[in-house]
C-alpha atoms as a PDB file:
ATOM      1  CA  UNK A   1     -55.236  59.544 -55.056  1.00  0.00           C
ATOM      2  CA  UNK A   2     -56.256  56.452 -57.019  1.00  0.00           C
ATOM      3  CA  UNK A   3     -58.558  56.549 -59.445  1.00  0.00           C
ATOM      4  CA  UNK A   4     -59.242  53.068 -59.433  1.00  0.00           C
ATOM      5  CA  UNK A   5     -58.264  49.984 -57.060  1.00  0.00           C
ATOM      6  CA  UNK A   6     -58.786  46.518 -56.775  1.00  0.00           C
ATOM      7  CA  UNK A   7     -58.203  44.446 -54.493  1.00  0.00           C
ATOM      8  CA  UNK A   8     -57.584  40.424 -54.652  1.00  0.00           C
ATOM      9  CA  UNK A   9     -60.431  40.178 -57.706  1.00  0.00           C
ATOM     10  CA  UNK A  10     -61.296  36.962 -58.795  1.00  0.00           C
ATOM     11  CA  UNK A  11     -63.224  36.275 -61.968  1.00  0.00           C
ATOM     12  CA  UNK A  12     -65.199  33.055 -63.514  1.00  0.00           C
ATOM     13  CA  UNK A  13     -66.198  32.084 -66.530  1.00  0.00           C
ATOM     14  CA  UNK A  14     -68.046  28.368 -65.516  1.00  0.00           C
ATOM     15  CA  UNK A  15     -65.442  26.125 -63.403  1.00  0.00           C
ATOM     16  CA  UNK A  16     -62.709  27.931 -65.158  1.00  0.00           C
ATOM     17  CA  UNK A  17     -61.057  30.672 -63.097  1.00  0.00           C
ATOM     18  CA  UNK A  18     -59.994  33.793 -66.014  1.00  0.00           C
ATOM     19  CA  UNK A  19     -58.204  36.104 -63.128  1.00  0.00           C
ATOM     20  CA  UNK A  20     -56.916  35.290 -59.934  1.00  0.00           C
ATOM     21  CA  UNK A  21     -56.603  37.173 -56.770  1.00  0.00           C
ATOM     22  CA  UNK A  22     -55.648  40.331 -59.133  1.00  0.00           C
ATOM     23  CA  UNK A  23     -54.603  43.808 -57.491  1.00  0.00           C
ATOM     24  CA  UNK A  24     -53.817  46.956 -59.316  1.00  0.00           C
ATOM     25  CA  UNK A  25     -53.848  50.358 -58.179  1.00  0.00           C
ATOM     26  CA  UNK A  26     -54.345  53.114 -60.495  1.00  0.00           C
ATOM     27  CA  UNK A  27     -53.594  56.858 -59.524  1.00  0.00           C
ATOM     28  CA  UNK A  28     -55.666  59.819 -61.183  1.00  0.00           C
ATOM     29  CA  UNK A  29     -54.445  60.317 -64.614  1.00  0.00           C
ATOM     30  CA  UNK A  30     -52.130  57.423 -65.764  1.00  0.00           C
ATOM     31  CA  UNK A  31     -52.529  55.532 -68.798  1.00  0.00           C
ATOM     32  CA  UNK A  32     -52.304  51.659 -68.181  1.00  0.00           C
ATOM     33  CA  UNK A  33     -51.400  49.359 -71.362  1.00  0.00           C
ATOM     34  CA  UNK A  34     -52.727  45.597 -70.312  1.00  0.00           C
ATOM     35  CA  UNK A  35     -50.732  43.307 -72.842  1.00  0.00           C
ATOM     36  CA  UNK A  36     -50.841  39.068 -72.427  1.00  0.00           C
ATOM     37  CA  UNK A  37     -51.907  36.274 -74.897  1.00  0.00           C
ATOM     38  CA  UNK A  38     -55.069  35.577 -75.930  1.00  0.00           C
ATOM     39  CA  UNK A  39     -56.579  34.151 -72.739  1.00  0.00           C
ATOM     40  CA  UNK A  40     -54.515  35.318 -70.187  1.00  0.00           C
ATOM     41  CA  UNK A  41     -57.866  37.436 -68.500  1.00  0.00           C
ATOM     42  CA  UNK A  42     -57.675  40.798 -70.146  1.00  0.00           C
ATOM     43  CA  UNK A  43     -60.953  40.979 -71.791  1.00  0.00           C
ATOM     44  CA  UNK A  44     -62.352  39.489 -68.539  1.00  0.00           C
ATOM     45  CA  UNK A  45     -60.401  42.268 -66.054  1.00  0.00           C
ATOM     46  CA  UNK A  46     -61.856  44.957 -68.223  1.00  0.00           C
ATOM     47  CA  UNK A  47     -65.388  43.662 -68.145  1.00  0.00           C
ATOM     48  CA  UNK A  48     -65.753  43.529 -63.980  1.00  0.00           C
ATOM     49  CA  UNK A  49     -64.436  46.546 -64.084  1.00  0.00           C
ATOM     50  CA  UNK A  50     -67.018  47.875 -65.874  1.00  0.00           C
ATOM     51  CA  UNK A  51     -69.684  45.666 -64.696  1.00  0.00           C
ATOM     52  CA  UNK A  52     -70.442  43.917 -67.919  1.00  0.00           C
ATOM     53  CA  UNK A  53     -68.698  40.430 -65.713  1.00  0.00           C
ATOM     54  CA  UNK A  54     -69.290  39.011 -61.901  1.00  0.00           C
ATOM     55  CA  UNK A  55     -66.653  39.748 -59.424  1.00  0.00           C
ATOM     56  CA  UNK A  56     -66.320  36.349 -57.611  1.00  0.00           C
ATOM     57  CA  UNK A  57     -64.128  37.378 -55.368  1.00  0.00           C
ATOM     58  CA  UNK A  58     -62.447  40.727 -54.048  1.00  0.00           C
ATOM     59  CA  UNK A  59     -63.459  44.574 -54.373  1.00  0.00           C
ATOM     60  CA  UNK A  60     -63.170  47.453 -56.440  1.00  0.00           C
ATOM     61  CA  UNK A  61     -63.471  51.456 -55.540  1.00  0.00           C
ATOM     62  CA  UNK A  62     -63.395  54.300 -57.650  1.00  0.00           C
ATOM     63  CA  UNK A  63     -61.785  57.101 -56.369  1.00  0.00           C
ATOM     64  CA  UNK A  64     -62.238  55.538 -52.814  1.00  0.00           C
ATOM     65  CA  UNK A  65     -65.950  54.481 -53.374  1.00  0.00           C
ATOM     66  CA  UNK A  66     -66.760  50.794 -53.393  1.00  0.00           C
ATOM     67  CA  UNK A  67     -68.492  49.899 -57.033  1.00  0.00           C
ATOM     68  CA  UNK A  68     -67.869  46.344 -56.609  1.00  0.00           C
ATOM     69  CA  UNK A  69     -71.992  45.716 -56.522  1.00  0.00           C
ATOM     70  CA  UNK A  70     -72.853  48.320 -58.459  1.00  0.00           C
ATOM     71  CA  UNK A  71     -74.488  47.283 -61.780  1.00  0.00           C
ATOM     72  CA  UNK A  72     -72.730  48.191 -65.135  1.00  0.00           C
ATOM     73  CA  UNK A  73     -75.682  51.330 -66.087  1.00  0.00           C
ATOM     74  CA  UNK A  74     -74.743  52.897 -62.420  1.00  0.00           C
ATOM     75  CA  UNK A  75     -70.824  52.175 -62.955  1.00  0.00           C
ATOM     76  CA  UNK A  76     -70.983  54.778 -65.917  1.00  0.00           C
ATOM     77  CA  UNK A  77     -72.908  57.283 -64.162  1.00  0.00           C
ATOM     78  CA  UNK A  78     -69.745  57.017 -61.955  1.00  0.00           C
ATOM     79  CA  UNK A  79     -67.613  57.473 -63.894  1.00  0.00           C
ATOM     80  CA  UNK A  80     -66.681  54.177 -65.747  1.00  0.00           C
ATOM     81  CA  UNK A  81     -67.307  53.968 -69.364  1.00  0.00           C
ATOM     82  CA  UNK A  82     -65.596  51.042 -72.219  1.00  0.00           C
ATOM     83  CA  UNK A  83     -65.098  50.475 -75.461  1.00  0.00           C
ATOM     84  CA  UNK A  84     -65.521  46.873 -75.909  1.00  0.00           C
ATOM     85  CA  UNK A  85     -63.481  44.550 -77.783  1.00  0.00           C
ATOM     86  CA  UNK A  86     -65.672  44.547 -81.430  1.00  0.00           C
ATOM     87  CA  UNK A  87     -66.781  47.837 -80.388  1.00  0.00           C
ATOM     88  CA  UNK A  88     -70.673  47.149 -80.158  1.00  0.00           C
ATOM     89  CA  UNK A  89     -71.805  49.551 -82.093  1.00  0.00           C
ATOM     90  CA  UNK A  90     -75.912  50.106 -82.825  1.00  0.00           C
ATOM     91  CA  UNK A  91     -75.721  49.066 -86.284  1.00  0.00           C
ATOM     92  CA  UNK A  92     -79.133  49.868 -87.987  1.00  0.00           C
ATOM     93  CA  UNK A  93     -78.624  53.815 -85.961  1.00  0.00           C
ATOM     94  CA  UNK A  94     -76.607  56.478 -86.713  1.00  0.00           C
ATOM     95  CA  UNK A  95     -73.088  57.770 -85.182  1.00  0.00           C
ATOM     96  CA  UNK A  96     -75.186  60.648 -84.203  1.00  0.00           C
ATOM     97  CA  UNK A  97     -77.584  58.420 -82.261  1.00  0.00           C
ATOM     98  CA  UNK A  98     -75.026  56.053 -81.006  1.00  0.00           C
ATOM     99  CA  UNK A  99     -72.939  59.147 -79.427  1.00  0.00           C
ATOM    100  CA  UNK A 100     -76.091  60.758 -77.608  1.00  0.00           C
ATOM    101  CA  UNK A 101     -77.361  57.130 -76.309  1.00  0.00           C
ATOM    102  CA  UNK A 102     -74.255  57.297 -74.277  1.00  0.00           C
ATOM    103  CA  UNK A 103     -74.407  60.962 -73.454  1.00  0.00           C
ATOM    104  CA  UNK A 104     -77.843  61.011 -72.503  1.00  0.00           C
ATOM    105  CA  UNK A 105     -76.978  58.167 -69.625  1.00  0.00           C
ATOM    106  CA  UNK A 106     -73.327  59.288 -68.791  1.00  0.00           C
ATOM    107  CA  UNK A 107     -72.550  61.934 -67.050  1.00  0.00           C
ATOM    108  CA  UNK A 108     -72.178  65.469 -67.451  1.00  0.00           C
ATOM    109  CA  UNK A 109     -68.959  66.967 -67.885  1.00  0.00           C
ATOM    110  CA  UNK A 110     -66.901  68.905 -70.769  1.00  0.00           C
ATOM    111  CA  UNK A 111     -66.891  66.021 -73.827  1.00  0.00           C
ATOM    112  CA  UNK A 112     -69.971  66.237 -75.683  1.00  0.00           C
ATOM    113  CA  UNK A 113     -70.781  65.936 -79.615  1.00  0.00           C
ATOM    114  CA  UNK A 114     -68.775  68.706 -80.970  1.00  0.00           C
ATOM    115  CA  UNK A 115     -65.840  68.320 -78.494  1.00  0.00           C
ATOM    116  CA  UNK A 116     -65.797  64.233 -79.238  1.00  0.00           C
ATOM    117  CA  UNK A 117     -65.294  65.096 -83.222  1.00  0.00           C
ATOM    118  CA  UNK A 118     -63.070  68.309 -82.362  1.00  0.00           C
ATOM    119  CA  UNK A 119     -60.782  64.890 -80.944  1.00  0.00           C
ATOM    120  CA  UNK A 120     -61.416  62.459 -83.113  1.00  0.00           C
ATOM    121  CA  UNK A 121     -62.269  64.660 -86.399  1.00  0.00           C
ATOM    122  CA  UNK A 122     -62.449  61.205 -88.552  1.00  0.00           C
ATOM    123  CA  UNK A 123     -66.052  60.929 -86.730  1.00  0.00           C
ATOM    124  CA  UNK A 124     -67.626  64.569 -88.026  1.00  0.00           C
ATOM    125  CA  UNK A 125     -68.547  63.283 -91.919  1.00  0.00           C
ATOM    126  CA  UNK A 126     -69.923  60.134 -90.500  1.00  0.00           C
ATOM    127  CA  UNK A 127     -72.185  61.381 -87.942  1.00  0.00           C
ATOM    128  CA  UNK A 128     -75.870  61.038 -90.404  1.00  0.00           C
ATOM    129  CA  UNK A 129     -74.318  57.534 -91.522  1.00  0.00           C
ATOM    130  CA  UNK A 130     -75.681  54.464 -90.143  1.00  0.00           C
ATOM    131  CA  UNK A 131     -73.161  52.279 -88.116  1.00  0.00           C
ATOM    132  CA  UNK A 132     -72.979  49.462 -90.077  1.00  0.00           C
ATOM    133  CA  UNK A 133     -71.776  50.453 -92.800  1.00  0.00           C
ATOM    134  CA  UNK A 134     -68.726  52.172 -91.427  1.00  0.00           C
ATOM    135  CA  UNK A 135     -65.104  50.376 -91.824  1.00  0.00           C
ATOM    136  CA  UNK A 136     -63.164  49.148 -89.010  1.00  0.00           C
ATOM    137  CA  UNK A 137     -61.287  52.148 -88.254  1.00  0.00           C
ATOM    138  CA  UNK A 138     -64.299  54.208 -88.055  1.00  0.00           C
ATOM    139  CA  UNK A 139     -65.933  51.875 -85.926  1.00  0.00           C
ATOM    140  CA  UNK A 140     -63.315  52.162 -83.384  1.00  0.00           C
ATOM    141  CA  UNK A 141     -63.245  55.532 -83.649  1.00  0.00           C
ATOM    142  CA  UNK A 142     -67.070  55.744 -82.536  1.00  0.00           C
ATOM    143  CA  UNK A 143     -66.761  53.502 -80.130  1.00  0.00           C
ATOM    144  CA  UNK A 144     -64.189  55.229 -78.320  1.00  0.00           C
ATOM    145  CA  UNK A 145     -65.914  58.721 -78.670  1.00  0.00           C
ATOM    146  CA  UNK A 146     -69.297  56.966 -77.519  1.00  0.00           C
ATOM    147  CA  UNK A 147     -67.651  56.351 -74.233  1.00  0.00           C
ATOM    148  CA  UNK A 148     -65.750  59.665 -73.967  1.00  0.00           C
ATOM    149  CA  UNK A 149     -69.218  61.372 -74.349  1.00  0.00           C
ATOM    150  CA  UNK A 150     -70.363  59.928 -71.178  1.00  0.00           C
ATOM    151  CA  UNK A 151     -67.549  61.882 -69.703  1.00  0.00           C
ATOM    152  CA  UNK A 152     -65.758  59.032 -67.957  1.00  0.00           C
ATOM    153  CA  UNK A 153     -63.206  59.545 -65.197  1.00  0.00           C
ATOM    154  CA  UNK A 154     -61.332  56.276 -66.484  1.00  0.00           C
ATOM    155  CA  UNK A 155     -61.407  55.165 -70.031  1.00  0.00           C
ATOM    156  CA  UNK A 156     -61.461  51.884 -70.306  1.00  0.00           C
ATOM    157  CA  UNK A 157     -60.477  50.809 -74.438  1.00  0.00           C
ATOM    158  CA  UNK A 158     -60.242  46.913 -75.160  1.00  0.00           C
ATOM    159  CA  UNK A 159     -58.266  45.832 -77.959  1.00  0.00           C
ATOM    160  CA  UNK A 160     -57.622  49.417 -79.905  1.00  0.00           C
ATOM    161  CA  UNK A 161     -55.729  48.236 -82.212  1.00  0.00           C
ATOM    162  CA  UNK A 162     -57.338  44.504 -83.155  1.00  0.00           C
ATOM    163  CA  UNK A 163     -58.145  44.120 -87.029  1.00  0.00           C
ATOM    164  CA  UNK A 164     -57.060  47.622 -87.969  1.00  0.00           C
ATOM    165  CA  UNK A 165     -54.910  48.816 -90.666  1.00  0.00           C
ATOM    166  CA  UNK A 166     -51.729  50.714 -89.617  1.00  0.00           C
ATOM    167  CA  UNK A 167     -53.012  53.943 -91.382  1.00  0.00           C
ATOM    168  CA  UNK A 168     -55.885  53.375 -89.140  1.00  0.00           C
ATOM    169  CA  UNK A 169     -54.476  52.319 -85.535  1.00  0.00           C
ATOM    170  CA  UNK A 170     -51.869  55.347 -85.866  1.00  0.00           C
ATOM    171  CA  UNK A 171     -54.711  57.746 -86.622  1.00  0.00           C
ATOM    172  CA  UNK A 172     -56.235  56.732 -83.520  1.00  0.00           C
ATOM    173  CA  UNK A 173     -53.798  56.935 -81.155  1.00  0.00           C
ATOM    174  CA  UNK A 174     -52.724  60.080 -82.404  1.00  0.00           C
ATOM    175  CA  UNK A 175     -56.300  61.294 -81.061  1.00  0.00           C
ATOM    176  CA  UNK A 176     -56.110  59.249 -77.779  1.00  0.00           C
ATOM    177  CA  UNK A 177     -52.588  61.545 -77.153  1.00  0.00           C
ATOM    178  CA  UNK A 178     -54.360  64.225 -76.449  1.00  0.00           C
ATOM    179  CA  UNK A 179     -56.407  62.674 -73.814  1.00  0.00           C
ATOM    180  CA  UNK A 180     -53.174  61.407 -71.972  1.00  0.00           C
ATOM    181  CA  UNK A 181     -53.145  63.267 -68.695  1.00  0.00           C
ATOM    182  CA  UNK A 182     -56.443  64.594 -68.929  1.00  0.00           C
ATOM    183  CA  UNK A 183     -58.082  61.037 -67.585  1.00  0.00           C
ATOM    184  CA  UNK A 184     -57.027  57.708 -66.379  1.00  0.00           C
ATOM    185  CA  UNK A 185     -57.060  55.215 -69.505  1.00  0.00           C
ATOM    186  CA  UNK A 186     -56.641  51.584 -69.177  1.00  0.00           C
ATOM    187  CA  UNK A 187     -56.290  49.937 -72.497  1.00  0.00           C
ATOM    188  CA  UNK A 188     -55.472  46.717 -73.886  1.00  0.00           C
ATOM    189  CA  UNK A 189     -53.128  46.318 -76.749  1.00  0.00           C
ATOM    190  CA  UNK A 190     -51.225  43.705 -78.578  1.00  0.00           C
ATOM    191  CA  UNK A 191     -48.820  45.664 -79.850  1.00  0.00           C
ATOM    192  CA  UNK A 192     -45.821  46.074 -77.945  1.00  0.00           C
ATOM    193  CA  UNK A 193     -44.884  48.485 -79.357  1.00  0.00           C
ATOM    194  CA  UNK A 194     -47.543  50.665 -79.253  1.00  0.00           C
ATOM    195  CA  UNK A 195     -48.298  49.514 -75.637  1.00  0.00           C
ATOM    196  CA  UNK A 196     -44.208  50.563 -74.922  1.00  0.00           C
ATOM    197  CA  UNK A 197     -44.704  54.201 -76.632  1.00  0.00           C
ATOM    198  CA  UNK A 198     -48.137  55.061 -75.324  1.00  0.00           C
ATOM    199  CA  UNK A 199     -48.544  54.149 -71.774  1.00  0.00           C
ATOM    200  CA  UNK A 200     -46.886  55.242 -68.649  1.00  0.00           C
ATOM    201  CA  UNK A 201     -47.223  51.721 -67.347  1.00  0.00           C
ATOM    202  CA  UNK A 202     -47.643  48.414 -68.322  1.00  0.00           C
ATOM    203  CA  UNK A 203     -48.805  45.437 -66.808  1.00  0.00           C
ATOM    204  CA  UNK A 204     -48.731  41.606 -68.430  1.00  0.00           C
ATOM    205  CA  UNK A 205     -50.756  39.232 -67.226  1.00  0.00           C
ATOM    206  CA  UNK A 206     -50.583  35.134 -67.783  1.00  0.00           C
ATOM    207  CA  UNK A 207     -53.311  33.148 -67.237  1.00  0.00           C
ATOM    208  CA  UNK A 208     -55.388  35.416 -64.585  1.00  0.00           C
ATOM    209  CA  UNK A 209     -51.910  36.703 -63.070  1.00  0.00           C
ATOM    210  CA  UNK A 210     -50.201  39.652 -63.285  1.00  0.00           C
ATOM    211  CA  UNK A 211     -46.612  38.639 -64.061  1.00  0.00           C
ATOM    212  CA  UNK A 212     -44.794  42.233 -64.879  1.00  0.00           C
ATOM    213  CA  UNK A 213     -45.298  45.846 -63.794  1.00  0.00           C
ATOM    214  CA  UNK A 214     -43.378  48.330 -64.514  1.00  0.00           C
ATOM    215  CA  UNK A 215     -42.692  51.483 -66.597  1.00  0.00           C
ATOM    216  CA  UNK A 216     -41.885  50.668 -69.926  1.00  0.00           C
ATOM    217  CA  UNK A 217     -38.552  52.717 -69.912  1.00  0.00           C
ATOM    218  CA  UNK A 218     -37.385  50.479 -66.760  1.00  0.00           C
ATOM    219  CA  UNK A 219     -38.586  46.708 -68.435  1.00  0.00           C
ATOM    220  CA  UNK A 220     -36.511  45.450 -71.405  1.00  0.00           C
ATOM    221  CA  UNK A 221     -38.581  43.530 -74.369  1.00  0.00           C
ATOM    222  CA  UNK A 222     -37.244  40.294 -72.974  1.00  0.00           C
ATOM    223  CA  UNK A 223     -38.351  40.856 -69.670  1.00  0.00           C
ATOM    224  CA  UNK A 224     -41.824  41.792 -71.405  1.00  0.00           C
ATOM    225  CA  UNK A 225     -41.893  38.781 -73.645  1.00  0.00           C
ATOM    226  CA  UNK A 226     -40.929  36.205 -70.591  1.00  0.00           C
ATOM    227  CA  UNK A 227     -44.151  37.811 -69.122  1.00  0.00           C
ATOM    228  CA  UNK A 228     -46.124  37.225 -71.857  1.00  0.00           C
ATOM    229  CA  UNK A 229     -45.708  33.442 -72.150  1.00  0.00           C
ATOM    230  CA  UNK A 230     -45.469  33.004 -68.443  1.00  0.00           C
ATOM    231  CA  UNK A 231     -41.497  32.073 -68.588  1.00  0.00           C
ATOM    232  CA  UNK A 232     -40.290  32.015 -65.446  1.00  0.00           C
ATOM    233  CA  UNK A 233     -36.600  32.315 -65.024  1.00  0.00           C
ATOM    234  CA  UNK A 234     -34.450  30.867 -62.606  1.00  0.00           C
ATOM    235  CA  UNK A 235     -31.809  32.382 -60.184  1.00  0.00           C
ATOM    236  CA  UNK A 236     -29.362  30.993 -62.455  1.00  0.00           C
ATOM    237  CA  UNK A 237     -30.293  32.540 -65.106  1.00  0.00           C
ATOM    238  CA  UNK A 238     -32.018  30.282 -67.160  1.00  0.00           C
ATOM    239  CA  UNK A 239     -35.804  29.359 -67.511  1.00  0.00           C
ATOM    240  CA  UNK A 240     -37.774  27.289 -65.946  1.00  0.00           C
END
C-alpha cells in the first residue's frame, strides 16, 4: 500500500512555478533521498507535503486518505511530521520543551522522550539546555527527534546534512539507520553519496521536474549527475 501519493502537484511561489505537475508514489516503509540543485523544488515538495506550502494544483493522500486541504496542525495528527531545512528550533526553550510541544500535538504511538534519546543518545545531556545555544549537529539532532516524537507515519527530513561537520552528519545517519524499515522517510540530501548509501530510492528533480527515478544500485553517477543539471542526452549519445 502507499504510504503517500501525489498526484500531478503543482506548486507557486508568486508567478514563478517551483514544481510542476509532480507524481510520486511512496509504498509503506521506503526511504526516499530527493537530491537536485539549489532551486530545483525540493524544499517546496517537502513543504505541501506537509502543509507548511499551497498545493496549486493536484492531490495528495496518505495511506489512501486525501490531505490535500488539510491544514499543516491536522497533517501531523495524521501522520505527517518534518524537520525543516534550519531546523526551527524554539530557541529561548529547552530540548525538553521543544520535544513535548511536538508530542503533546502528534500522535500517540511508541516514540516518546526516552525512546527519541534511546535513538538519538547525542540528545539525553542536552535535554535541560536551552536551544539556542546548541551547535549545529545537535540542532539537527532535535529537530529530527521533535518530529519522531509526534510518531509520524512518514518522516519527512529537509536538508540533513546542510552545514554539518562530517563527525556530525555520520553520527546522524547512523541513528536514522535504525529507523529504516520501521517508517517511510523522505529526505533531502546533497550528498550523493550519502543519498546513494542510505536510501532505497532516489529521485532528482530539475527545475519542478522529476528527471530520474530509480534505485541507486540500477542508476550510475553519470546518469545521476545528467539529472541534476537537467542534461538531456540525445539518442546519439551525446547531450543536448
Amino acid at each position: 500500500m502507499s504510504a503517500l501519493k501525489i498526484s500531478d502537484m503543482v506548486g507557486r511561489h508568486g508567478l514563478l512555478q517551483a514544481v510542476k505537475g509532480l507524481s510520486l508514489d511512496i509504498p509503506e516503509g521506503e526511504t526516499l533521498a530527493v537530491i537536485g540543485a539549489n532551486g530545483a523544488g525540493k524544499t517546496t515538495m517537502m513543504r505541501m507535503i506537509a502543509g507548511l506550502h499551497p498545493v496549486a494544483e493536484g492531490e495528495i493522500a496518505l495511506a489512501g486518505t486525501p490531505i490535500t486541504q488539510m491544514p499543516a496542525h491536522a497533517r501531523l495528527k495524521a501522520g505527517i511530521a518534518m524537520s525543516p531545512e534550519g531546523r526551527r528550533l524554539f530557541e529561548d526553550m529547552s530540548v525538553r520543551e521543544n520535544l513535548m510541544i511536538a508530542a503533546e500535538n502528534g500522535r500517540r504511538g511508541d516514540w516518546t522522550l526516552a525512546s527519541v534519546c534511546d535513538a538519538f543518545g547525542q540528545i539525553t545531556p542536552l535535554l535541560d539546555r536551552a536551544a539556542g545555544g546548541l551547535s549545529g549537529g545537535q540542532r539537527q539532532a532535535v529537530a529530527i527527534g521533535r518530529a519522531l516524537v509526534a510518531n509520524p507515519s512518514v518522516l519527512l527530513l529537509d536538508e540533513v546534512s546542510l552545514g554539518l561537520s562530517p563527525a556530525a552528519v555520520e553520527g546522524l545517519y547512523q541513528s536514522l539507520e535504525g529507523l529504516k524499515g520501521h517508517l517511510t522517510m523522505i529526505v533531502v540530501e546533497q550528498d550523493l553519496t550519502r543519498a546513494m548509501a542510505f536510501a532505497d530510492r532516489i529521485i532528482c528533480l530539475a527545475e519542478g521536474i522529476i528527471e530520474l527515478d530509480g534505485k541507486p544500485q540500477d542508476l550510475t553517477r553519470q546518469q545521476i549527475t545528467d539529472a541534476y543539471f537537467g542534461i538531456h542526452k540525445t539518442p546519439e549519445g551525446g547531450h543536448a
